[in-house]
N, C-alpha and C. Protein backbone atom coordinates (compact mmCIF):
# COMPACT_ATOMS: atom_id res chain seq x y z
N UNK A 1 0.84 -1.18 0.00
CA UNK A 1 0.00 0.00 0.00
C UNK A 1 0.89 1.24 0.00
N UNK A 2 0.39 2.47 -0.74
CA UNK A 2 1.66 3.31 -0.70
C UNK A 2 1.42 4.07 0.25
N UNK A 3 2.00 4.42 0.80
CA UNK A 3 2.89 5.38 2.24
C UNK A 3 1.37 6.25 2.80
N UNK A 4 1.01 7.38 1.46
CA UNK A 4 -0.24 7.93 1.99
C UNK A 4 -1.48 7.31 2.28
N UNK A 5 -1.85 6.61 1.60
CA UNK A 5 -3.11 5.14 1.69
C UNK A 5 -2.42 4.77 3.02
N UNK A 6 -1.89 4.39 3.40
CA UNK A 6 -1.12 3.57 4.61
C UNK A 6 -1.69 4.79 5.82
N UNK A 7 -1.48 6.06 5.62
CA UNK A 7 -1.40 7.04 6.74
C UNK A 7 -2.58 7.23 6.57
N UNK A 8 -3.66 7.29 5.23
CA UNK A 8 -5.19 7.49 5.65
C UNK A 8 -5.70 6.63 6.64
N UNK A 9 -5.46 5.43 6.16
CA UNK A 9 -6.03 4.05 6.86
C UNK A 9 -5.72 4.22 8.70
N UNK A 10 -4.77 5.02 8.43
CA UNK A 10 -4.32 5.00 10.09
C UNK A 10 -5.27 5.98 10.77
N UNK A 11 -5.26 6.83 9.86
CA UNK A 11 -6.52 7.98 10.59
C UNK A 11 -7.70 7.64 10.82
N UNK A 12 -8.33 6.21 10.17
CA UNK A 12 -9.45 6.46 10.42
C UNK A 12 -9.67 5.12 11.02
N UNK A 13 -8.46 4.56 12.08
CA UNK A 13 -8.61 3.53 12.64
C UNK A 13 -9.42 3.55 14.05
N UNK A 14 -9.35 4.48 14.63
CA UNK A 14 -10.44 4.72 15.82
C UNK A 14 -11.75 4.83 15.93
N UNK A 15 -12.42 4.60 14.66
CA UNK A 15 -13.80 4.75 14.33
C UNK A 15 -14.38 3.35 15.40
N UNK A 16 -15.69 3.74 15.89
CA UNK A 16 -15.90 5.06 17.03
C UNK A 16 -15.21 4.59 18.42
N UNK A 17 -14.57 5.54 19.03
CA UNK A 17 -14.99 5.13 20.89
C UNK A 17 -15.69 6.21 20.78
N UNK A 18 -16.32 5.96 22.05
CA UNK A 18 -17.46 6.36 22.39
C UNK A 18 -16.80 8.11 22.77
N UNK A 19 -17.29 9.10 22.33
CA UNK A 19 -17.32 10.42 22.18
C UNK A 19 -16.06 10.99 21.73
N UNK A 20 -15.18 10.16 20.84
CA UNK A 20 -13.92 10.22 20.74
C UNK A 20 -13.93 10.75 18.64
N UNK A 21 -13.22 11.06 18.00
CA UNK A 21 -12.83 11.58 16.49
C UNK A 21 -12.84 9.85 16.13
N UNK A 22 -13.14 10.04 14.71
CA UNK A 22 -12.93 8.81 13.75
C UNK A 22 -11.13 8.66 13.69
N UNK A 23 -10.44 7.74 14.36
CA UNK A 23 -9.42 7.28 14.34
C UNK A 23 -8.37 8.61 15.30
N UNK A 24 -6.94 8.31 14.74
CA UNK A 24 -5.45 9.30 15.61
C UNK A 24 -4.93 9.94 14.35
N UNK A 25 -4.48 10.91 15.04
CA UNK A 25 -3.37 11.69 13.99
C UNK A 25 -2.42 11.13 13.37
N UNK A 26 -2.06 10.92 12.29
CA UNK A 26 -0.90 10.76 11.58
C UNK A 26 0.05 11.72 10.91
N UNK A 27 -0.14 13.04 10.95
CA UNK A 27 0.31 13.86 9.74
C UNK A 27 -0.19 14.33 9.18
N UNK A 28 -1.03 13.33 8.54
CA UNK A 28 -1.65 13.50 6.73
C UNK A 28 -2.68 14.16 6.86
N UNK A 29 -2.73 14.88 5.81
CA UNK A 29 -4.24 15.59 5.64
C UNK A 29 -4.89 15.65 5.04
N UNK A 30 -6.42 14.52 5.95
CA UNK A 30 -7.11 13.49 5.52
C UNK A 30 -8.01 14.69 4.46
N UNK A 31 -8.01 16.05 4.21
CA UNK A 31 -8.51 16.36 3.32
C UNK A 31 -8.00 16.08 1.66
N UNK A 32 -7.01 15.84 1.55
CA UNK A 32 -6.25 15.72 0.43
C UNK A 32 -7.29 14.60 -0.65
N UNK A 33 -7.34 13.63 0.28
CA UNK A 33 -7.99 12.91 -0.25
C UNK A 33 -9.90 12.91 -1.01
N UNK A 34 -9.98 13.65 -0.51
CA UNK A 34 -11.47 14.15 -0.49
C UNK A 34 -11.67 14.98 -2.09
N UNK A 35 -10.55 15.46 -2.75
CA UNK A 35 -10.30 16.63 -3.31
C UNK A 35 -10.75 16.42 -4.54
N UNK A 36 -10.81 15.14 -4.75
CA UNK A 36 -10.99 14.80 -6.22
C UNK A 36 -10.59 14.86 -7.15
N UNK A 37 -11.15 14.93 -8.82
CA UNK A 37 -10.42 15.14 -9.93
C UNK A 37 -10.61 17.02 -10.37
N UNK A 38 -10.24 17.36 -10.80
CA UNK A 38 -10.34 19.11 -11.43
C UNK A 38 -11.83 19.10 -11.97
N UNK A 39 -11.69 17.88 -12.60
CA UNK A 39 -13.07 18.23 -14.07
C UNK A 39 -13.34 16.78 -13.85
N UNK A 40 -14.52 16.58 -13.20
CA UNK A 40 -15.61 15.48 -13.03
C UNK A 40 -15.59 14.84 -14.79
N UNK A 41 -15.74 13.68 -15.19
CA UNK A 41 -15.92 13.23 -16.70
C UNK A 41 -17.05 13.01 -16.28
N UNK A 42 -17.87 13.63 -17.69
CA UNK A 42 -19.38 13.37 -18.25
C UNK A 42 -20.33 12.21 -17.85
N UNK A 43 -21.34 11.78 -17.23
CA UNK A 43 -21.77 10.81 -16.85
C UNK A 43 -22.97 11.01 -17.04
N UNK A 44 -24.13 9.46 -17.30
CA UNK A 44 -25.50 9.69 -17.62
C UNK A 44 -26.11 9.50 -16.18
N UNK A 45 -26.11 10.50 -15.05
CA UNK A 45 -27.04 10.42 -14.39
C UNK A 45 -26.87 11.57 -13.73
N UNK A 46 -27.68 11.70 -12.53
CA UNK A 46 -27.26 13.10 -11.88
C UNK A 46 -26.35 13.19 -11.23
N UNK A 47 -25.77 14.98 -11.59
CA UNK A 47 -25.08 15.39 -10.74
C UNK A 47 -25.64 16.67 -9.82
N UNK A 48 -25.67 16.79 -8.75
CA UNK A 48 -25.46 17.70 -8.30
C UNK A 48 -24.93 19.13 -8.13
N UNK A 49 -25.26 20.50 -7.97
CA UNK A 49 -24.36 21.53 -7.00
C UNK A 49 -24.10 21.15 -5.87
N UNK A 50 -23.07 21.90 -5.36
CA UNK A 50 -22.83 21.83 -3.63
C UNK A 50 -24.08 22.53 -3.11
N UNK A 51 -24.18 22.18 -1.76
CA UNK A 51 -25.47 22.38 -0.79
C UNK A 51 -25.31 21.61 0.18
N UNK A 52 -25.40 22.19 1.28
CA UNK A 52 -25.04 21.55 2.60
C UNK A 52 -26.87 21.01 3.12
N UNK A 53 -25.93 19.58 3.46
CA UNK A 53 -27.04 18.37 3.80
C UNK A 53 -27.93 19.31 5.34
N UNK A 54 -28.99 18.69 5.41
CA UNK A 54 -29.72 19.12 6.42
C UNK A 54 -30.19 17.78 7.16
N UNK A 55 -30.81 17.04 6.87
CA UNK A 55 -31.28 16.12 7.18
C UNK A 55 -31.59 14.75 6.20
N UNK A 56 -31.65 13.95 7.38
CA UNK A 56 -31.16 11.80 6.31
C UNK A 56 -32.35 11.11 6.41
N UNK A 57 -32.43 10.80 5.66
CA UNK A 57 -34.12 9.40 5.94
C UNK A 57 -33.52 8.25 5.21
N UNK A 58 -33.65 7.25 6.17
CA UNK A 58 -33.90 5.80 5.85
C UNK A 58 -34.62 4.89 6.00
N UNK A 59 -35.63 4.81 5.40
CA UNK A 59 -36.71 4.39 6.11
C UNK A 59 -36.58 3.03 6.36
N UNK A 60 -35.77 2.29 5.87
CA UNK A 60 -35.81 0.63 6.00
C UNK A 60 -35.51 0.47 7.62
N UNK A 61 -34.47 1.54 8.19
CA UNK A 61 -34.05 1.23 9.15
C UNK A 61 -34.85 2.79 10.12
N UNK A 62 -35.95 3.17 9.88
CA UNK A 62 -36.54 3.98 10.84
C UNK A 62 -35.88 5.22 11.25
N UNK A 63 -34.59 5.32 10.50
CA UNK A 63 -34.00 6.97 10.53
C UNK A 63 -34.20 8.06 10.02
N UNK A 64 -34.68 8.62 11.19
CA UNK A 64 -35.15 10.44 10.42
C UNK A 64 -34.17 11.13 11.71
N UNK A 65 -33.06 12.08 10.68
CA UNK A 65 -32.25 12.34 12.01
C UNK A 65 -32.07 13.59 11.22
N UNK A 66 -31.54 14.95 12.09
CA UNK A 66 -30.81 15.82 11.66
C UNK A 66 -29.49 15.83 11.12
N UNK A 67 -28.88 16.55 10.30
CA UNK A 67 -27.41 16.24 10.07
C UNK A 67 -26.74 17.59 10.14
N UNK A 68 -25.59 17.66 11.23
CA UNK A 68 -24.72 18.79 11.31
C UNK A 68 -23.92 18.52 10.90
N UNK A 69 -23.08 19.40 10.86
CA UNK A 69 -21.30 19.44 10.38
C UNK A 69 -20.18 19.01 11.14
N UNK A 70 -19.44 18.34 10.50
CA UNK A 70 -18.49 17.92 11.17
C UNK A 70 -16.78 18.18 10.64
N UNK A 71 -15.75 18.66 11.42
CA UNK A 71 -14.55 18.68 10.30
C UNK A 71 -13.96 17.92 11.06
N UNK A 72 -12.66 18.28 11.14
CA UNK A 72 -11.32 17.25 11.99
C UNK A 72 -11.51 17.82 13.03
N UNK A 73 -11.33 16.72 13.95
CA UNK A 73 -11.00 17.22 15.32
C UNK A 73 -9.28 17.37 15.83
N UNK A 74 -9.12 17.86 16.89
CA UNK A 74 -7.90 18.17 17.91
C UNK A 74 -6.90 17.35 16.97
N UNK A 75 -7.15 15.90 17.02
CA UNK A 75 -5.86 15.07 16.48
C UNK A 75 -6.01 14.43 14.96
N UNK A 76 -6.71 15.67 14.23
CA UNK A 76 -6.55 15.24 13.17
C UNK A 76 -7.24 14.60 12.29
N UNK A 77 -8.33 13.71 13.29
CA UNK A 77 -9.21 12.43 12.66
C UNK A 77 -10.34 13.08 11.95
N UNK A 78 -11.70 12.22 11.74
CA UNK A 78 -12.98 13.35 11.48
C UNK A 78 -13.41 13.06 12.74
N UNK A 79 -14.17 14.48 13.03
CA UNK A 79 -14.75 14.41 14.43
C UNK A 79 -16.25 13.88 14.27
N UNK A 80 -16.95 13.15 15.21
CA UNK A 80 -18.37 12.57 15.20
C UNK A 80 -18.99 13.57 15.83
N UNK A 81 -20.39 13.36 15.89
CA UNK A 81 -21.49 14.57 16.48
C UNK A 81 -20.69 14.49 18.26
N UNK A 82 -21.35 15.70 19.05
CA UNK A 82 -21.21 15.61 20.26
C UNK A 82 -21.91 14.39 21.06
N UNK A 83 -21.71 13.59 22.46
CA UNK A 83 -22.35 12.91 22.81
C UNK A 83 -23.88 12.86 23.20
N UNK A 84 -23.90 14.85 23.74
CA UNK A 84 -25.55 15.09 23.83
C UNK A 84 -26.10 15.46 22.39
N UNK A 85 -25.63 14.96 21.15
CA UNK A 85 -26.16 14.88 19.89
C UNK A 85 -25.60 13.82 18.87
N UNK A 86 -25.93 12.69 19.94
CA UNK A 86 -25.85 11.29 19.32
C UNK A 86 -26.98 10.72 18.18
N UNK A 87 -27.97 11.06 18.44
CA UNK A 87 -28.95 10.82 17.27
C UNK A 87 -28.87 11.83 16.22
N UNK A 88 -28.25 12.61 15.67
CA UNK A 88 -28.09 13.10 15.13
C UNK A 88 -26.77 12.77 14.03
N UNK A 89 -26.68 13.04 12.92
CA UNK A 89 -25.37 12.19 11.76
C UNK A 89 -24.89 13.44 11.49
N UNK A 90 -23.53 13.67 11.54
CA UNK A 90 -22.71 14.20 11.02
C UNK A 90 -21.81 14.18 9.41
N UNK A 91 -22.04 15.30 8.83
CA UNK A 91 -21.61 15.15 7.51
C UNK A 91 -20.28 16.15 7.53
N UNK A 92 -18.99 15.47 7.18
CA UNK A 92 -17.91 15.78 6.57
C UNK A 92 -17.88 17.13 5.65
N UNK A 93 -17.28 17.87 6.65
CA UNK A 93 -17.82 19.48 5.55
C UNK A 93 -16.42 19.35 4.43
N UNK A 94 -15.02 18.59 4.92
CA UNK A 94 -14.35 18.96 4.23
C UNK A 94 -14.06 18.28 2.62
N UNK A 95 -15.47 17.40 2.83
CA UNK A 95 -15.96 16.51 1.35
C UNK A 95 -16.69 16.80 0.76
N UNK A 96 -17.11 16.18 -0.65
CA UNK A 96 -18.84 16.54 -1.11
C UNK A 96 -19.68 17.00 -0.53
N UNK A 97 -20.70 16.88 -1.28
CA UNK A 97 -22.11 17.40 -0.25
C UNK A 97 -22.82 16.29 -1.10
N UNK A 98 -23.48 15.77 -0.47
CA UNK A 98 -24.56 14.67 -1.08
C UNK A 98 -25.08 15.02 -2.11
N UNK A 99 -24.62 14.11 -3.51
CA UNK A 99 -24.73 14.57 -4.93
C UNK A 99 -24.02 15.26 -5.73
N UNK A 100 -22.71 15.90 -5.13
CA UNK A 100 -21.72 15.96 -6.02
C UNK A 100 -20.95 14.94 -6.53
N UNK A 101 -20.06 14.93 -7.45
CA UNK A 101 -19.17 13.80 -7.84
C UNK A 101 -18.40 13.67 -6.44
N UNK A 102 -18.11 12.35 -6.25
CA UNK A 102 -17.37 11.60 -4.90
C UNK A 102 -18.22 11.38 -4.16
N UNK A 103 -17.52 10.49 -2.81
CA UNK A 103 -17.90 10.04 -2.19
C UNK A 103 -18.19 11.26 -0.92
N UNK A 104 -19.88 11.84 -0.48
CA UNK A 104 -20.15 12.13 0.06
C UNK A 104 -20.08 11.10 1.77
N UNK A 105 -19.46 12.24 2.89
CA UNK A 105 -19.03 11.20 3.81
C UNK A 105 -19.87 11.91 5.03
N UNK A 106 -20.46 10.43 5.48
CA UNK A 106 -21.40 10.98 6.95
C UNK A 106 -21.44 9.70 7.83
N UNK A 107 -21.52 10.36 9.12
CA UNK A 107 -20.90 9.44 10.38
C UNK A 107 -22.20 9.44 11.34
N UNK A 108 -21.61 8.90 12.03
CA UNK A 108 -22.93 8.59 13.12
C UNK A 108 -22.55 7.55 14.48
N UNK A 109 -22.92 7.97 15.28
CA UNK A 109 -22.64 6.69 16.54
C UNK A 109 -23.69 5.37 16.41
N UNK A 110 -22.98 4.30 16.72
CA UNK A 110 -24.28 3.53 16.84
C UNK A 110 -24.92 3.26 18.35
N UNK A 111 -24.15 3.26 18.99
CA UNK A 111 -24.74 3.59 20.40
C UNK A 111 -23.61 4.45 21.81
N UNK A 112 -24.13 5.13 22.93
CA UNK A 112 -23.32 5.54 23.54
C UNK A 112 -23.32 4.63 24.96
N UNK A 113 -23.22 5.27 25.67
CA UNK A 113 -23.46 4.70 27.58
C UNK A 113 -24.66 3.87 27.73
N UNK A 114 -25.37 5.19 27.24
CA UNK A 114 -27.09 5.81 27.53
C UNK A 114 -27.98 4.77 26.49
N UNK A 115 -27.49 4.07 26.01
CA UNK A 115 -28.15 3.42 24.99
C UNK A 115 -28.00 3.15 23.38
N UNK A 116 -29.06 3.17 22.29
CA UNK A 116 -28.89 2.88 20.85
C UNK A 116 -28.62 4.37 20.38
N UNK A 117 -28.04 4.65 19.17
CA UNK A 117 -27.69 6.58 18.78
C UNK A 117 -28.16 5.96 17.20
N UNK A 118 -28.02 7.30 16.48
CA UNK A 118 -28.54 7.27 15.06
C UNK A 118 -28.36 5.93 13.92
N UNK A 119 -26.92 5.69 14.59
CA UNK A 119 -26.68 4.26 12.84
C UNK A 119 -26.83 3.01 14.37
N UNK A 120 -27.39 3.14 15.29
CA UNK A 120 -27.60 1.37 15.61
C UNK A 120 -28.05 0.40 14.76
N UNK A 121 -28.72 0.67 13.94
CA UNK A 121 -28.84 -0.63 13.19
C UNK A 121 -28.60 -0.33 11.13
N UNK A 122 -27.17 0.25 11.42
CA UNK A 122 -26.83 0.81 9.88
C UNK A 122 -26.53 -0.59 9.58
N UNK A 123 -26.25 -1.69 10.23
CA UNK A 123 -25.59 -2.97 9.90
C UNK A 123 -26.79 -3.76 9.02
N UNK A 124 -28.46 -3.18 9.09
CA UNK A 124 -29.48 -4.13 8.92
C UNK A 124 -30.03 -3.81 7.13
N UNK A 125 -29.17 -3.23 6.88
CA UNK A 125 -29.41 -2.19 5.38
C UNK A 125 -28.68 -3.48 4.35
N UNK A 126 -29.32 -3.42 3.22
CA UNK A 126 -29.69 -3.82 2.09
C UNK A 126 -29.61 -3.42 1.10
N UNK A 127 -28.39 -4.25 0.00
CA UNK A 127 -28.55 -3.44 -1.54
C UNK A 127 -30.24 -3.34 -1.58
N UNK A 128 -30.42 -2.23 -3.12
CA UNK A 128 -31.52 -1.72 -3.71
C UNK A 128 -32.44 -0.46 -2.09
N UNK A 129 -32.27 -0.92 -1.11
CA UNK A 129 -32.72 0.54 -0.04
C UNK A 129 -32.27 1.55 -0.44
N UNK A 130 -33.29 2.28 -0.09
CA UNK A 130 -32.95 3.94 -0.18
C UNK A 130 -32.38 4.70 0.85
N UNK A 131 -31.95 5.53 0.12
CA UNK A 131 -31.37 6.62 1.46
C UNK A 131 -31.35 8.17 0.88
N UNK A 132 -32.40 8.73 1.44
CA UNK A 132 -32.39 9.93 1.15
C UNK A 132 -31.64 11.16 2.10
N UNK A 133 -31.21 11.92 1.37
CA UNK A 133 -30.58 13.20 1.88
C UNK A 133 -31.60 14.83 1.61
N UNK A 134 -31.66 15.03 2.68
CA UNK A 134 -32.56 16.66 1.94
C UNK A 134 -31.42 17.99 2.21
N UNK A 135 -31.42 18.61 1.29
CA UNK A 135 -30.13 19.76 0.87
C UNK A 135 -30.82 21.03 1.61
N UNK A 136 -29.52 22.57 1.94
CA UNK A 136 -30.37 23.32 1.94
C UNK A 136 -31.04 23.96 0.83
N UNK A 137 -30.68 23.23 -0.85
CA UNK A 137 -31.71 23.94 -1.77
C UNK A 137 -32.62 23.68 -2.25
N UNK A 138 -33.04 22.41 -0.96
CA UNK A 138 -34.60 22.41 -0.85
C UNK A 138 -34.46 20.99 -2.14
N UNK A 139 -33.33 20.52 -2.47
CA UNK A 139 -33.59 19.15 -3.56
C UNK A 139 -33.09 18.40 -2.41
N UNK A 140 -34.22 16.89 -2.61
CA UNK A 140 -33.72 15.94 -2.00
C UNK A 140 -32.68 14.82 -2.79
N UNK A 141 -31.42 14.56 -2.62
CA UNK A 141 -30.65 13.70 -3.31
C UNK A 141 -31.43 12.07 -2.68
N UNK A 142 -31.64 11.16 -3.96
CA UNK A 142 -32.04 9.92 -3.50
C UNK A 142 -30.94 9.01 -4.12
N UNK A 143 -30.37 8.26 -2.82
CA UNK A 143 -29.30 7.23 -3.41
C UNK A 143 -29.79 5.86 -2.85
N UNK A 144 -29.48 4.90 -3.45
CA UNK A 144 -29.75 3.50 -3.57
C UNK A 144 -28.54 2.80 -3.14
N UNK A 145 -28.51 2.07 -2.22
CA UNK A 145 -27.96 1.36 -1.15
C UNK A 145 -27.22 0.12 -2.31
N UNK A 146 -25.43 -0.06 -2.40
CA UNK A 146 -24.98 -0.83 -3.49
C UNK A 146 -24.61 -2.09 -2.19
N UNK A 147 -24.26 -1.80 -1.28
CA UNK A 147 -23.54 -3.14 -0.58
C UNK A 147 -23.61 -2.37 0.87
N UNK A 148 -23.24 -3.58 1.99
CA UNK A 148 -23.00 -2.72 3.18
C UNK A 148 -21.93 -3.35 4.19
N UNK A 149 -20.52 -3.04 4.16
CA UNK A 149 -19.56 -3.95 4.27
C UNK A 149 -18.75 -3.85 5.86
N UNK A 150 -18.32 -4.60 6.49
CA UNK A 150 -17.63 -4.81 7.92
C UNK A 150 -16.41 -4.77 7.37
N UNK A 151 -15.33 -3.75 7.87
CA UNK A 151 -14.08 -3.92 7.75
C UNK A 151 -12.87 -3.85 9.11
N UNK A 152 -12.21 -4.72 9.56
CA UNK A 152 -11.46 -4.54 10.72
C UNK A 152 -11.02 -2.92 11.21
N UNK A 153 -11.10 -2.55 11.72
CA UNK A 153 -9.95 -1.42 11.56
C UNK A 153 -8.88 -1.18 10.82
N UNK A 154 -8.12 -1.92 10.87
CA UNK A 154 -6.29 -2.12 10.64
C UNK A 154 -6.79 -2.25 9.12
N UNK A 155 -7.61 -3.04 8.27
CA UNK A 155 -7.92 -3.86 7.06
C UNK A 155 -9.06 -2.67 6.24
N UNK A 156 -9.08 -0.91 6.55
CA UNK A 156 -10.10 -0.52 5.68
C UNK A 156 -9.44 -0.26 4.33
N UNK A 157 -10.32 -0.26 3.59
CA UNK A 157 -9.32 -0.16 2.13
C UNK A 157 -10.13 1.32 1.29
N UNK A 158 -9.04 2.09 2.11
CA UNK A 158 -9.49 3.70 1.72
C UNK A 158 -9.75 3.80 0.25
N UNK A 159 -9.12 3.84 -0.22
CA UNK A 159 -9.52 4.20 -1.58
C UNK A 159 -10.62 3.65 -2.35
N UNK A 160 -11.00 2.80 -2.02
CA UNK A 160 -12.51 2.34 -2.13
C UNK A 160 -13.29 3.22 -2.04
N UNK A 161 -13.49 3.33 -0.25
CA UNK A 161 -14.46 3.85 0.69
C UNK A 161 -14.67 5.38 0.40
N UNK A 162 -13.11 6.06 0.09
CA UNK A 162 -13.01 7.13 0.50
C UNK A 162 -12.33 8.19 -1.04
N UNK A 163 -11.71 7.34 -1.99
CA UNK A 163 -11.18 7.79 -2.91
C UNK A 163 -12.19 7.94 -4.38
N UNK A 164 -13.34 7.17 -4.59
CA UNK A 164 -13.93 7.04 -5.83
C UNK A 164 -14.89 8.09 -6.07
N UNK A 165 -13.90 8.75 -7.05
CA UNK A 165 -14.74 9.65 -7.97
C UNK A 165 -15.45 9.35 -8.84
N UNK A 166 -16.05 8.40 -9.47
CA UNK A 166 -16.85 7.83 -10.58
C UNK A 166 -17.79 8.33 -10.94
N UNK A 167 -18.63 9.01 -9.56
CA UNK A 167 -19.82 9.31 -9.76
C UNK A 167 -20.72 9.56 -7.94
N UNK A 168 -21.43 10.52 -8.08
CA UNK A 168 -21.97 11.29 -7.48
C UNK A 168 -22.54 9.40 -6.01
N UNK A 169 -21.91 9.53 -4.79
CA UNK A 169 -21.95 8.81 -4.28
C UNK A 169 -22.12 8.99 -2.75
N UNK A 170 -22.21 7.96 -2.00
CA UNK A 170 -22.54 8.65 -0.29
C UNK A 170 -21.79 7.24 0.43
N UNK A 171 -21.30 7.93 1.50
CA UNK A 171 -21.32 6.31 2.51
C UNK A 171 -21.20 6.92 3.80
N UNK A 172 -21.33 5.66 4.11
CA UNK A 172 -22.50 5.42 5.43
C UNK A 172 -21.72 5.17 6.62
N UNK A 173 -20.73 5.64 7.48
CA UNK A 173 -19.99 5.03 8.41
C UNK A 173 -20.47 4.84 9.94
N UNK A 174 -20.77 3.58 10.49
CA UNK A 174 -20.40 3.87 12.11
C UNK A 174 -19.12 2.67 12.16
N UNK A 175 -19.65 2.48 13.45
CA UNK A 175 -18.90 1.01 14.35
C UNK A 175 -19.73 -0.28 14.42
N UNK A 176 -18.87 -1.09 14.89
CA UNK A 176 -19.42 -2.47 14.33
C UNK A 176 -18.33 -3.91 15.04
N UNK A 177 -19.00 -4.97 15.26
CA UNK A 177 -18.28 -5.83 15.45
C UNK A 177 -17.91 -5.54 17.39
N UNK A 178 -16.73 -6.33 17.73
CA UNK A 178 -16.39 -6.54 18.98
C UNK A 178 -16.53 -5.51 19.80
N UNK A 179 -16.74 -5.35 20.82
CA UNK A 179 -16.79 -3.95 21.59
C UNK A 179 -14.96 -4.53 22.65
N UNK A 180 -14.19 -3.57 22.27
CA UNK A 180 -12.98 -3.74 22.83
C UNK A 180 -12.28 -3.12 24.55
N UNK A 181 -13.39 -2.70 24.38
CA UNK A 181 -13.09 -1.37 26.19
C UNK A 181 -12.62 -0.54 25.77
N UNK A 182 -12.33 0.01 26.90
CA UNK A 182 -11.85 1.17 27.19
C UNK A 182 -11.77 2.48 26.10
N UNK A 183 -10.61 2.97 25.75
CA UNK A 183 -10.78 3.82 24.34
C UNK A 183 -10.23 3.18 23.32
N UNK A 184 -10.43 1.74 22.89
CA UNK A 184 -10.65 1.26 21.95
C UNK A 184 -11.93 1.04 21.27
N UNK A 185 -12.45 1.31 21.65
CA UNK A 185 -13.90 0.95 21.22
C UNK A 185 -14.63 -0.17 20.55
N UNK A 186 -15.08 0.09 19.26
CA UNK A 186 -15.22 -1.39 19.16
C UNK A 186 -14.52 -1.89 17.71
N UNK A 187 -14.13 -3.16 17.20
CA UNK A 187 -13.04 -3.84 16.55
C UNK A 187 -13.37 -3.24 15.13
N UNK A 188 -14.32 -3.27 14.35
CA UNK A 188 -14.90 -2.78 13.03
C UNK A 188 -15.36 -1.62 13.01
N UNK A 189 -15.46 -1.32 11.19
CA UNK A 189 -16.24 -0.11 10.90
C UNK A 189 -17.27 -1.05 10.07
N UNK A 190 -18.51 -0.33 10.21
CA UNK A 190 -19.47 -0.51 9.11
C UNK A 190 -19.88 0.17 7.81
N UNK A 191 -19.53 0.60 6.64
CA UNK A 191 -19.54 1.39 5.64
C UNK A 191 -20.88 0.73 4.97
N UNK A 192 -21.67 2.17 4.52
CA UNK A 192 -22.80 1.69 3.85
C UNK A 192 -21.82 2.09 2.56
N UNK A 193 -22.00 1.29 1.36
CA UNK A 193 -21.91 2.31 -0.23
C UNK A 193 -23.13 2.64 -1.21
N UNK A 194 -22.87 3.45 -1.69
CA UNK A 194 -24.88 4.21 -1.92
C UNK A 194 -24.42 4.81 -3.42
N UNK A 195 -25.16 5.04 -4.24
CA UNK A 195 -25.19 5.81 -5.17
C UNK A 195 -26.31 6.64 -5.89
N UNK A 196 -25.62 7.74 -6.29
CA UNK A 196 -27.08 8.93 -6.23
C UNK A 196 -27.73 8.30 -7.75
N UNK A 197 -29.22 7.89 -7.19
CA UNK A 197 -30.02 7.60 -8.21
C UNK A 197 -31.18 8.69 -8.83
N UNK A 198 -31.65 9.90 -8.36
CA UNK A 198 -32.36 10.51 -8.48
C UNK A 198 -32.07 11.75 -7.58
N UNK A 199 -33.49 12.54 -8.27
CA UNK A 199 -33.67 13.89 -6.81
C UNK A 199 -35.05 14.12 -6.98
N UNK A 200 -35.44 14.91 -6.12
CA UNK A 200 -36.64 15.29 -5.55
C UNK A 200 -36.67 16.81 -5.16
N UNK A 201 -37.97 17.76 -5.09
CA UNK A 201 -38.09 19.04 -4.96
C UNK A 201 -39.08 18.69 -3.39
N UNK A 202 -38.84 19.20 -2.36
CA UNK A 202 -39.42 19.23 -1.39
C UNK A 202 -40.61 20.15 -1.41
């Protein structure tokens, strides 16, 4: 893996402890990656303007949540919502916006102390589900659920998850798998991968 792939993967190995940034500092700056190509190539479906997400519906899995902003935190990582705004999903300001070309990126706890938080059951999702995003310009982006995958920590394969420009896309991150203690949290990430199939006028 080359050197920078190697140092993303490291950043986003802490995904979640509980009220803690998606992974540790390495250096790198996990925006680089986000940045994309200059000039998106031509594609037959929609694209998007930028417009900052407001709120997520999934209905398979009973989520209607708000969505704030989130950038890097203190050490570098992406930071998750606050703990008294656990039901609530956080979207990556320093990426897409749901429906531009790339991978639009949004986080979420699946549970805290206190109980279940917004993605508790992101694990129960299904190619062909929907997942809608509503913008502030009032268009709703609708993307269609492609796979929904468990990856170790140590074993995510960024450029997948985090590098594909192809086309106007979203994913889905919490935690998943072993619960490890302390501020390890727990052993996996769960990545939804989605792709923008439509839009809607609210």
């Amino acid at each position: 893996m080359p050197l920078g792939l190697m140092a993303v993967a490291l950043v986003f190995l802490g995904l979640f402890t509980v009220g803690a940034g998606v992974g540790a500092a390495t250096g790198f700056d996990l925006r680089d990656i986000f940045r994309g190509p200059d000039k998106p190539p031509p594609r037959d479906f929609p694209v998007l303007d930028p417009s900052r997400p407001q709120r997520l519906s999934i209905p398979a899995i009973k989520v209607e949540a708000p969505i704030l902003m989130v950038g890097l935190a203190r050490d570098g990582s992406v930071a998750v919502p606050p703990l008294n705004r656990h039901n609530e999903a956080g979207w990556f300001r320093e990426g897409p916006t749901p429906g531009q070309f790339g991978p639009a990126l949004i986080v979420g706890h699946a549970d805290t102390r206190t109980g279940p938080s917004v993605f508790h059951r992101l694990h129960e999702l299904r190619p062909g589900q929907r997942i809608e995003v509503l913008r502030e310009d009032d268009e709703t982006a609708v993307f269609q659920v492609n796979s929904v995958e468990r990856y170790g920590k140590e074993k995510l394969p960024v450029q997948r998850v985090y590098g594909d420009y192809s086309r106007p896309s979203l994913r889905l991150v919490t935690c998943g798998g072993t619960w490890l203690g302390g501020t390890r949290g727990y052993s996996d990430n769960v990545v939804v991968f989605a792709s923008l199939i439509g839009t809607k006028r609210r």
